[in-house]
Protein backbone atom coordinates (compact mmCIF):
# COMPACT_ATOMS: atom_id res chain seq x y z
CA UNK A 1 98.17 155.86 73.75
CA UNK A 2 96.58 152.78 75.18
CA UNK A 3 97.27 151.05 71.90
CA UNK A 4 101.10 151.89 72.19
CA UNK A 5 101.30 150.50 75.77
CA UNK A 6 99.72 147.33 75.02
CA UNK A 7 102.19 147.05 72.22
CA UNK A 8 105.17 147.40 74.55
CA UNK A 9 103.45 145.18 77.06
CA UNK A 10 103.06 142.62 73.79
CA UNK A 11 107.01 143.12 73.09
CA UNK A 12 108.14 142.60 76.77
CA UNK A 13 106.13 139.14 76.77
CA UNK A 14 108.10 137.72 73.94
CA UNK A 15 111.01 136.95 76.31
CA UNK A 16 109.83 133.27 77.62
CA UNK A 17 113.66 132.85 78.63
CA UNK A 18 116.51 134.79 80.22
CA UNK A 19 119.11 134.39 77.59
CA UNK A 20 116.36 135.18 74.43
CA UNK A 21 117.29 138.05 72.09
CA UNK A 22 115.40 139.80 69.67
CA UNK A 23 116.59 142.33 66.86
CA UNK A 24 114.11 145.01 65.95
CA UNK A 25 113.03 143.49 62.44
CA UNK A 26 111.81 140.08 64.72
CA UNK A 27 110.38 142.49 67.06
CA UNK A 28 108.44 143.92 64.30
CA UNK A 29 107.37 140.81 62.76
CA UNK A 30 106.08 138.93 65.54
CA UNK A 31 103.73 141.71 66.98
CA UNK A 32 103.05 142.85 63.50
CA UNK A 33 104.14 146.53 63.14
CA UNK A 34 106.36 148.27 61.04
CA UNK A 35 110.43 148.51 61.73
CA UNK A 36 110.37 152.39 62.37
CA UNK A 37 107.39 151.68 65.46
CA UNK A 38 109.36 147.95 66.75
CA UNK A 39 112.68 150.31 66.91
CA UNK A 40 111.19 153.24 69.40
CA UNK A 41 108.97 150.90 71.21
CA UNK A 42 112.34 148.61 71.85
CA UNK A 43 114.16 152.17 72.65
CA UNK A 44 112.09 153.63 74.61
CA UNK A 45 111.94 150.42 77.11
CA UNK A 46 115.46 150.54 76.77
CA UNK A 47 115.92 153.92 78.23
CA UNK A 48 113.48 152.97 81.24
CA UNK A 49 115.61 150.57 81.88
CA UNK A 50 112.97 147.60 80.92
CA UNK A 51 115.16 146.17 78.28
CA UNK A 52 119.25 146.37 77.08
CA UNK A 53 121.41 146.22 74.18
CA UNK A 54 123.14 142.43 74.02
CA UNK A 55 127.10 143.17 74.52
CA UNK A 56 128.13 143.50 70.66
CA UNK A 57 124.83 142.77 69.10
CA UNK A 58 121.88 145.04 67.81
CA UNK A 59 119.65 142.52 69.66
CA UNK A 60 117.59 143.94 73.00
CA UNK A 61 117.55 141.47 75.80
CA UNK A 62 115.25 142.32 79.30
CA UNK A 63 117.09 144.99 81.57
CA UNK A 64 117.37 145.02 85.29
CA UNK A 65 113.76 147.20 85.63
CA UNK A 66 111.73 144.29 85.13
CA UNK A 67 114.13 141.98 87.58
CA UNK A 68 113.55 144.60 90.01
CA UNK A 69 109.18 144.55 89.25
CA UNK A 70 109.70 140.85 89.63
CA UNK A 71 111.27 140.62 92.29
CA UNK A 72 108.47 143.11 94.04
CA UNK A 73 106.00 140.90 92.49
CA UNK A 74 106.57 137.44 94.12
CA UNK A 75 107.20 139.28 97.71
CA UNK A 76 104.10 138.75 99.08
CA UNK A 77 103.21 135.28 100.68
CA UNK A 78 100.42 134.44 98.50
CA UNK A 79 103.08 134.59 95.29
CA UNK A 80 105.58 132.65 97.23
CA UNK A 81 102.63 130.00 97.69
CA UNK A 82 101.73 130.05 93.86
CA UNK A 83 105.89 129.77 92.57
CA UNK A 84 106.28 126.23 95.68
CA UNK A 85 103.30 124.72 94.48
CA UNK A 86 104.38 122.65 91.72
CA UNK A 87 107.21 121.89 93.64
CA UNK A 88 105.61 120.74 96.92
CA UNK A 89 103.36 118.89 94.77
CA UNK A 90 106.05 116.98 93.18
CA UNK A 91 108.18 116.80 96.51
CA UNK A 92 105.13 114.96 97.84
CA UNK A 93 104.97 112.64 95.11
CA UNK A 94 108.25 111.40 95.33
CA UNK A 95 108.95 110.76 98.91
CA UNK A 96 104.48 109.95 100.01
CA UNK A 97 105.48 112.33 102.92
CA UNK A 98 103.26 115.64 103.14
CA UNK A 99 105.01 119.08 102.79
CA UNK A 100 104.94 122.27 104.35
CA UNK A 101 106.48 125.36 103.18
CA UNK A 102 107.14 127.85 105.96
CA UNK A 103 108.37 131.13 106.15
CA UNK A 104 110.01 133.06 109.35
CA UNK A 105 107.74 135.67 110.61
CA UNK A 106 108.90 137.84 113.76
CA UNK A 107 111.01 135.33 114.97
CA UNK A 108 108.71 132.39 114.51
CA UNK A 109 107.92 129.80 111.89
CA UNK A 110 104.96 130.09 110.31
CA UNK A 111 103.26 127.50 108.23
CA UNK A 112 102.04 129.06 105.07
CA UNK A 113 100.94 126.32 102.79
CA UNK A 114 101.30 122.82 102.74
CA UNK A 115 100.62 119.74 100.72
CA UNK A 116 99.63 116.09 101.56
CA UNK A 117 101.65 113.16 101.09
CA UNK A 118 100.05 109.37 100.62
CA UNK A 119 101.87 108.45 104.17
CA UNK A 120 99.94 110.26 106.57
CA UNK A 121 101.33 109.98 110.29
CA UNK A 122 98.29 112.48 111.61
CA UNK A 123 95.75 114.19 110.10
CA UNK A 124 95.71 117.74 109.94
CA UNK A 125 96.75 120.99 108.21
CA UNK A 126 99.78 122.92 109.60
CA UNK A 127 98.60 126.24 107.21
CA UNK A 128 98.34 129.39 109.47
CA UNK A 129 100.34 127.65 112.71
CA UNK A 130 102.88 129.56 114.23
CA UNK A 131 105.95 127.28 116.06
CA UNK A 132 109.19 128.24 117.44
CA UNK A 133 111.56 128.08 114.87
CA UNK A 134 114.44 126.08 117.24
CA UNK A 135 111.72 123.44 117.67
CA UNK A 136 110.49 122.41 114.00
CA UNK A 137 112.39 120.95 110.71
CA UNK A 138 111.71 123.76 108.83
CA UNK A 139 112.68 126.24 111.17
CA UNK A 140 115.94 125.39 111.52
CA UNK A 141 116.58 124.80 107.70
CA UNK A 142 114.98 128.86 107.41
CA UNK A 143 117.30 129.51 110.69
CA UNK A 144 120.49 128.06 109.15
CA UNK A 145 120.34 129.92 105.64
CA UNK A 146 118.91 133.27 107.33
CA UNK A 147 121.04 136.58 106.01
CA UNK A 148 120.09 138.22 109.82
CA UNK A 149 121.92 137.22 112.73
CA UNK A 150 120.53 134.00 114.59
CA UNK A 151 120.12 136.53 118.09
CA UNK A 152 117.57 138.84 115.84
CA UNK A 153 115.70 136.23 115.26
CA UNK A 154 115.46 133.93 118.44
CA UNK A 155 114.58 134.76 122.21
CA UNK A 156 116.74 134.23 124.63
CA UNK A 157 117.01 131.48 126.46
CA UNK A 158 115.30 129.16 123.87
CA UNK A 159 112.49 127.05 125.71
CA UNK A 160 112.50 123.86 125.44
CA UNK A 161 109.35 121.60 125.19
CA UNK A 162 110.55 118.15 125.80
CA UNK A 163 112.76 116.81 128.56
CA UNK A 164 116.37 117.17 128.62
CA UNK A 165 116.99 113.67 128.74
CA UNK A 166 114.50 112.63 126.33
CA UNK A 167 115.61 111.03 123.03
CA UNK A 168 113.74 113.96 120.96
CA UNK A 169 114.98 116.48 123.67
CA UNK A 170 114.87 120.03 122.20
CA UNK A 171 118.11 121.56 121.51
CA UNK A 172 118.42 124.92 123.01
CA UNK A 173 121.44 126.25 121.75
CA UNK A 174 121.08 128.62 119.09
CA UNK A 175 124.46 127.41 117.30
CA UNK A 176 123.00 123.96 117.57
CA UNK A 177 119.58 124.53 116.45
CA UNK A 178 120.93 125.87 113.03
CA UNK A 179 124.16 124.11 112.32
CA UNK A 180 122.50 120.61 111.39
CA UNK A 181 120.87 121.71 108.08
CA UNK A 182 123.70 124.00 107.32
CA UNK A 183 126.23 121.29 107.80
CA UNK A 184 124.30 118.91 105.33
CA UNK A 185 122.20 116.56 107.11
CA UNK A 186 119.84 115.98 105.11
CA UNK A 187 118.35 113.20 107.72
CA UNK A 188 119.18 114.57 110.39
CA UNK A 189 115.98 114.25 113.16
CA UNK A 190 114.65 117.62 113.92
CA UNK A 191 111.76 117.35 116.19
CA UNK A 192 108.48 119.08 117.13
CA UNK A 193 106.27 119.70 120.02
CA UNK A 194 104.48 116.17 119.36
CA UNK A 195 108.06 115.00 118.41
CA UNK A 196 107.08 114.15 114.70
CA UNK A 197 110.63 113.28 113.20
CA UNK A 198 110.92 115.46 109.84
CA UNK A 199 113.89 115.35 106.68
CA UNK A 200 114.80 116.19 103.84
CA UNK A 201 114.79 120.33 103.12
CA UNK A 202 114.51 122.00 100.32
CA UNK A 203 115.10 125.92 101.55
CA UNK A 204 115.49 129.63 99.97
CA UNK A 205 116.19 132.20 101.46
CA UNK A 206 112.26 132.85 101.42
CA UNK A 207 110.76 130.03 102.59
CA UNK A 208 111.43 126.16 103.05
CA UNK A 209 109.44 123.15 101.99
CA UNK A 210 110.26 120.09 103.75
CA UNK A 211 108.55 117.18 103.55
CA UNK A 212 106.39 116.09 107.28
């Protein structure tokens, strides 16, 4: 028993990319069984819905099952944090800024991981802090691409926590607070509590990295 799931465990890990195929005699040569076992093991993920038949081939390609497992598997923060890090890493690189990626949280933005650039402004780590969403860069890049309605998400009124008339005045309007990103600003000022200018998104729907 064991030995037959590790065999179908072996057979799902020869897909390194989406679009790769695999007919049931390279099944059976590359995890070294015979035709007649390589056939029901590929069958018998097929009917679990783990892999498919290619449209007018003999070929199995991954199903939807193991999208769905996936997709369960990178839900948790601590996944999300693994997938940005070569990104942030890289993001940090290129522009010397440091990079947080945040994630909304019952209505507010919370840091969850974050990588230093060589152009420090302050020093400090963001990781853990919780910050009104209408008030931060990446906030309002998670605010502007979120599938829920902006009212679910913020309180009403927004507070502000700079002076109206103050260059780096917060903007209070929910509209407002999301439409920058959205429109394609990619330099647009968004400001902070300490009114730290921040640019340049890179968003999901899960999270957004953005450069400090």
């Amino acid at each position: 028993m064991l030995q037959t799931v590790d065999r179908a465990l072996r057979l799902l890990a020869l897909f390194k990319e989406v679009d790769h195929e695999y007919r049931v005699g390279e099944i059976s040569n590359m995890l070294g069984v015979d035709k007649s076992m390589a056939s029901r093991l590929a069958a018998t993920l097929a009917n679990r819905g783990f892999l498919e038949r290619a449209p007018e081939s003999e070929a199995f390609r991954l199903g939807p099952e193991v999208v769905r497992i996936g997709m369960l598997a990178i839900g948790g923060s601590h996944n999300l944090v693994e997938l940005a890090r070569g990104t942030m890493e890289r993001l940090a690189e290129e522009t010397s800024e440091t990079v947080n990626l945040a994630r909304i949280e019952g209505g507010k933005t919370v840091n969850i991981a974050q990588v230093d650039g060589s152009n420090l402004v302050g020093v400090g780590d963001w990781t853990g802090w919780k910050t009104e969403s209408h008030t931060t860069a990446n906030g309002k890049v998670l605010l502007a691409f979120a599938e829920n309605p902006l009212e679910d998400l913020l309180e009403d009124p927004l507070e502000a926590f700079t002076e109206q008339r103050s260059p780096a005045s917060t903007i209070c309007a929910p509209s407002s607070s999301a439409s920058g990103p959205r429109a394609g600003h990619p330099r647009s000022a968004c400001w902070r509590r300490d009114s730290t200018a921040s640019r340049c998104p890179s968003s999901t729907r899960r999270g957004a990295a953005w450069p400090r």
